[in-house]
Protein backbone atom coordinates (compact mmCIF):
# COMPACT_ATOMS: atom_id res chain seq x y z
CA UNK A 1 -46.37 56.38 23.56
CA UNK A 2 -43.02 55.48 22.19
CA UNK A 3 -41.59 56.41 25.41
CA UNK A 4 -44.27 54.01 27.37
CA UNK A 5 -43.11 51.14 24.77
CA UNK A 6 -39.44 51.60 25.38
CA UNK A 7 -40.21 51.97 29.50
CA UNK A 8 -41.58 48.67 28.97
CA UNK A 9 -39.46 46.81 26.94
CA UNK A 10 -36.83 47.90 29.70
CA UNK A 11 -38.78 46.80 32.78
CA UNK A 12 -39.46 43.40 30.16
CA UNK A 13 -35.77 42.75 29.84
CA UNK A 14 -35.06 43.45 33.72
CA UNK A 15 -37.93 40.83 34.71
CA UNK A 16 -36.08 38.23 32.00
CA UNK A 17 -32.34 38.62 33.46
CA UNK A 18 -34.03 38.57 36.73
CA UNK A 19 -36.00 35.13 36.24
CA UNK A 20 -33.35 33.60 34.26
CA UNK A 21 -31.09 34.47 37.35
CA UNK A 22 -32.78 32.98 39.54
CA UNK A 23 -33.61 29.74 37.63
CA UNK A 24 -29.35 29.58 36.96
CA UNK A 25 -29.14 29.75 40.78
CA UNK A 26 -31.33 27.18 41.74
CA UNK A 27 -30.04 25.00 38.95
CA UNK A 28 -26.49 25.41 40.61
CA UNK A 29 -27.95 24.62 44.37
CA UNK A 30 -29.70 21.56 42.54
CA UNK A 31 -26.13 20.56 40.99
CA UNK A 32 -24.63 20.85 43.85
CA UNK A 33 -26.46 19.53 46.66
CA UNK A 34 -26.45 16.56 44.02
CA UNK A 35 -22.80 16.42 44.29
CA UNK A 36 -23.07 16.28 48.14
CA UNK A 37 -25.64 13.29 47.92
CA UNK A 38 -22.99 11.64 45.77
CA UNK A 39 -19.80 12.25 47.81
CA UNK A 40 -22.10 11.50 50.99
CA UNK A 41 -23.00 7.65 49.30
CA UNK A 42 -19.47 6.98 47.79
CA UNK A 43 -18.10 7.88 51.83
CA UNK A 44 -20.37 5.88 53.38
CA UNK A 45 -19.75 3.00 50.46
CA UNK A 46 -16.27 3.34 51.12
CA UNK A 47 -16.85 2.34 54.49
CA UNK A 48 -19.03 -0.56 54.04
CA UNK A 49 -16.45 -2.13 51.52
CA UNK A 50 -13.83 -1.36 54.43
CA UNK A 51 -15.73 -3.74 56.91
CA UNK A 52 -16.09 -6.49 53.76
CA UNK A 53 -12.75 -6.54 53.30
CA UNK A 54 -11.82 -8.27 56.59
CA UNK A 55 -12.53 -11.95 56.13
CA UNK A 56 -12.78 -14.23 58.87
CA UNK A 57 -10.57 -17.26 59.35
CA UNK A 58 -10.18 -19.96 61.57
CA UNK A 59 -11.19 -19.75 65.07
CA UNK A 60 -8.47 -18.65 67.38
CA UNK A 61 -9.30 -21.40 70.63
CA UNK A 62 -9.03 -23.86 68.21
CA UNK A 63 -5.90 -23.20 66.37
CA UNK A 64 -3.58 -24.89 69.22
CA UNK A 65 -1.57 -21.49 69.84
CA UNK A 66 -0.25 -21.03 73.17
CA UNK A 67 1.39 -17.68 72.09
CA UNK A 68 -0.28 -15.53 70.28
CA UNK A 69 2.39 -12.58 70.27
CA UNK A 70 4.19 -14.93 67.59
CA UNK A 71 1.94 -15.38 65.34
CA UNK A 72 0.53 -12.05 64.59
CA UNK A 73 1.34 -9.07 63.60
CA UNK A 74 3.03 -7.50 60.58
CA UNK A 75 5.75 -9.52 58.65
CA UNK A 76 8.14 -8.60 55.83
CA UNK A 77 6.93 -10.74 53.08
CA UNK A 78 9.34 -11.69 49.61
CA UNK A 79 7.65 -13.81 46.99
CA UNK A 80 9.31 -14.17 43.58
CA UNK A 81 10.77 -10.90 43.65
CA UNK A 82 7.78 -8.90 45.00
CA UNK A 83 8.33 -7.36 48.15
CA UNK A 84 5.34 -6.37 50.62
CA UNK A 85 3.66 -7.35 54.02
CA UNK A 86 1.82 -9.83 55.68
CA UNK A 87 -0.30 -8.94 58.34
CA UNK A 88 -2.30 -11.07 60.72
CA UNK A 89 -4.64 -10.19 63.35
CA UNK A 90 -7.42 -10.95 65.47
CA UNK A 91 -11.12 -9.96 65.80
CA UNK A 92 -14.23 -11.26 67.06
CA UNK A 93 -12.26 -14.32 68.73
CA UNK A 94 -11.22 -15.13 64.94
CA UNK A 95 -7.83 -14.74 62.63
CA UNK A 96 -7.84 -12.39 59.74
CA UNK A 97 -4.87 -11.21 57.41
CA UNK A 98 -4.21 -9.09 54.49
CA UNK A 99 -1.62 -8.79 51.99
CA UNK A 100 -0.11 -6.37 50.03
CA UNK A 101 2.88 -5.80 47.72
CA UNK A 102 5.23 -3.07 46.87
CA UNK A 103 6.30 -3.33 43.84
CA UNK A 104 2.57 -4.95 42.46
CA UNK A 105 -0.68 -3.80 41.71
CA UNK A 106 -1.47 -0.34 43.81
CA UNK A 107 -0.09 -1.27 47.45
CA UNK A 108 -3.84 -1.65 48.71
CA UNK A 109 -4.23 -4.22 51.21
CA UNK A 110 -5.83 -7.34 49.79
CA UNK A 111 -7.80 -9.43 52.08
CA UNK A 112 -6.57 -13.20 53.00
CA UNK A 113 -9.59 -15.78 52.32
CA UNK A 114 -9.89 -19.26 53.73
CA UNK A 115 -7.33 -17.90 55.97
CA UNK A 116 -6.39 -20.43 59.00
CA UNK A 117 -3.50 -20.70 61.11
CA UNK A 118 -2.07 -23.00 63.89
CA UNK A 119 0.98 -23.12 65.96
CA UNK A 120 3.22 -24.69 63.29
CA UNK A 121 1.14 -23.83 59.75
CA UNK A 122 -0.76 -20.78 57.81
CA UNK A 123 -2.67 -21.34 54.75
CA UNK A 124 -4.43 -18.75 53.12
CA UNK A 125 -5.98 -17.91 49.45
CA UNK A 126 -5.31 -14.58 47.73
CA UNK A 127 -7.87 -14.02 44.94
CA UNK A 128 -8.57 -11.59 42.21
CA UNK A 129 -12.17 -12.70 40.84
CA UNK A 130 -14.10 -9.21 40.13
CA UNK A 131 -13.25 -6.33 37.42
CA UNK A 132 -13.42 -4.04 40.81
CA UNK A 133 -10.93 -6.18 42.56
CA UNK A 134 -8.94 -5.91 39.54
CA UNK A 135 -9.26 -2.12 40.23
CA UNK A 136 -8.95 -1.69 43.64
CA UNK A 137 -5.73 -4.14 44.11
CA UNK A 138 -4.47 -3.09 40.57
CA UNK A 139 -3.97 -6.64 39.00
CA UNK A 140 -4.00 -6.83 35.13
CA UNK A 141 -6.15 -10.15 35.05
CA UNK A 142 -8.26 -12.40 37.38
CA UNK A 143 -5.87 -15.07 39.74
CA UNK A 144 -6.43 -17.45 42.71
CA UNK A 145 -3.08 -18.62 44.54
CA UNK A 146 -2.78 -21.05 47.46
CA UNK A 147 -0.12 -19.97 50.37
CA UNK A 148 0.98 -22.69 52.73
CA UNK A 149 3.46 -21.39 55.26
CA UNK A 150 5.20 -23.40 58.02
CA UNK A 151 6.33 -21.01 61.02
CA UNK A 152 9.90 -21.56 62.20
CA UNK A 153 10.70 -23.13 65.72
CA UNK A 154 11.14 -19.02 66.95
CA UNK A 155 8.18 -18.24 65.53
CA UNK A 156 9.98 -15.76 63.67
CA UNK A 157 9.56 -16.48 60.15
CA UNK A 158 7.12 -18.11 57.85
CA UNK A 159 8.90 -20.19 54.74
CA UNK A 160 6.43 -21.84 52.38
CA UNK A 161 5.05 -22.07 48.92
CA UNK A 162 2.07 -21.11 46.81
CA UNK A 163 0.06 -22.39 44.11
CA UNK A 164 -0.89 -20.44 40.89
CA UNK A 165 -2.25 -21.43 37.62
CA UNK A 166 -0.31 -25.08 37.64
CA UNK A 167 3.25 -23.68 39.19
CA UNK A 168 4.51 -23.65 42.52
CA UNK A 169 6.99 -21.01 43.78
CA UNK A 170 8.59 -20.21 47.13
CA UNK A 171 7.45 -17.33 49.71
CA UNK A 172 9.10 -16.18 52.63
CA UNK A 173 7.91 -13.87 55.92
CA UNK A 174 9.95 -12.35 58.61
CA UNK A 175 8.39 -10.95 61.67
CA UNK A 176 8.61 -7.19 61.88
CA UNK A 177 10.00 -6.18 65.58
CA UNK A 178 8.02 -3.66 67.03
């Protein structure tokens, strides 16, 4: 009898490894396939916030522009002492534009709002307004400035000034050459 009790505390323990086994197994699969879910959302988020971040401007028949080839593109931009780019394109029959800076924030592309140009002026807005803008852009606290750009008679440069919190200061932009 002693023998039967020990055979079956054995085959006890062997069913208890077993099942906890199994239950640690499907508690990893659970884990992750949850991961997956997550990465899956955040990917497809990421490219959702992507499409937001073009902002329309001004529409491009009405600007006046006989020659577009001027006017966009990619320009070396100096404001202040930050270096960085200027870019302005065109979609859906309508301007758009980012910004970003080198030496400022995390180089990431911020989008131009309000933006509108013409065949002699750009205006634009650059705005940090959201603790996730403040992360994505890497600003240190919440800002709205005002551009207003005149284009040189080549077309080859933008000279202007902006607007922030009371003070105005000088920007520049020089067409990149492709």
């Amino acid at each position: 009898m002693n023998n039967k009790n020990y055979l079956l505390s054995i085959i006890m323990i062997i069913f208890l490894i077993s099942a906890c086994t199994k239950s640690v197994k499907n508690e990893s699969i659970s884990i992750i396939k949850e991961n997956i879910k997550s990465t899956e959302e955040k990917d497809n988020s990421s490219a959702t916030e992507e499409k937001e971040t073009i902002l329309p401007g001004n529409n491009v028949n009405e600007s006046g522009i006989n020659d577009m080839e001027h006017h966009v593109g990619n320009f070396d931009l100096s404001m202040s002492g930050f270096k960085g780019e200027l870019f302005i394109g065109i979609t859906d029959g309508k301007f758009y534009g980012t910004i970003k800076f080198f030496n400022w924030g995390n180089g990431t592309p911020q989008p131009l709002v309000n933006l509108k140009v013409t065949d002699e002026k750009i205006y634009f807005k650059r705005i940090i307004k959201t603790k996730e803008d403040l992360v994505k852009y890497g600003g240190t606290a919440y800002f709205e400035q005002d551009f207003y750009g005149i284009f040189t008679s080549d077309k080859k440069t933008i000279k202007g000034y902006y607007r922030y919190t009371g003070t105005q200061d000088n920007w520049q932009a020089l067409k990149k050459t492709d």
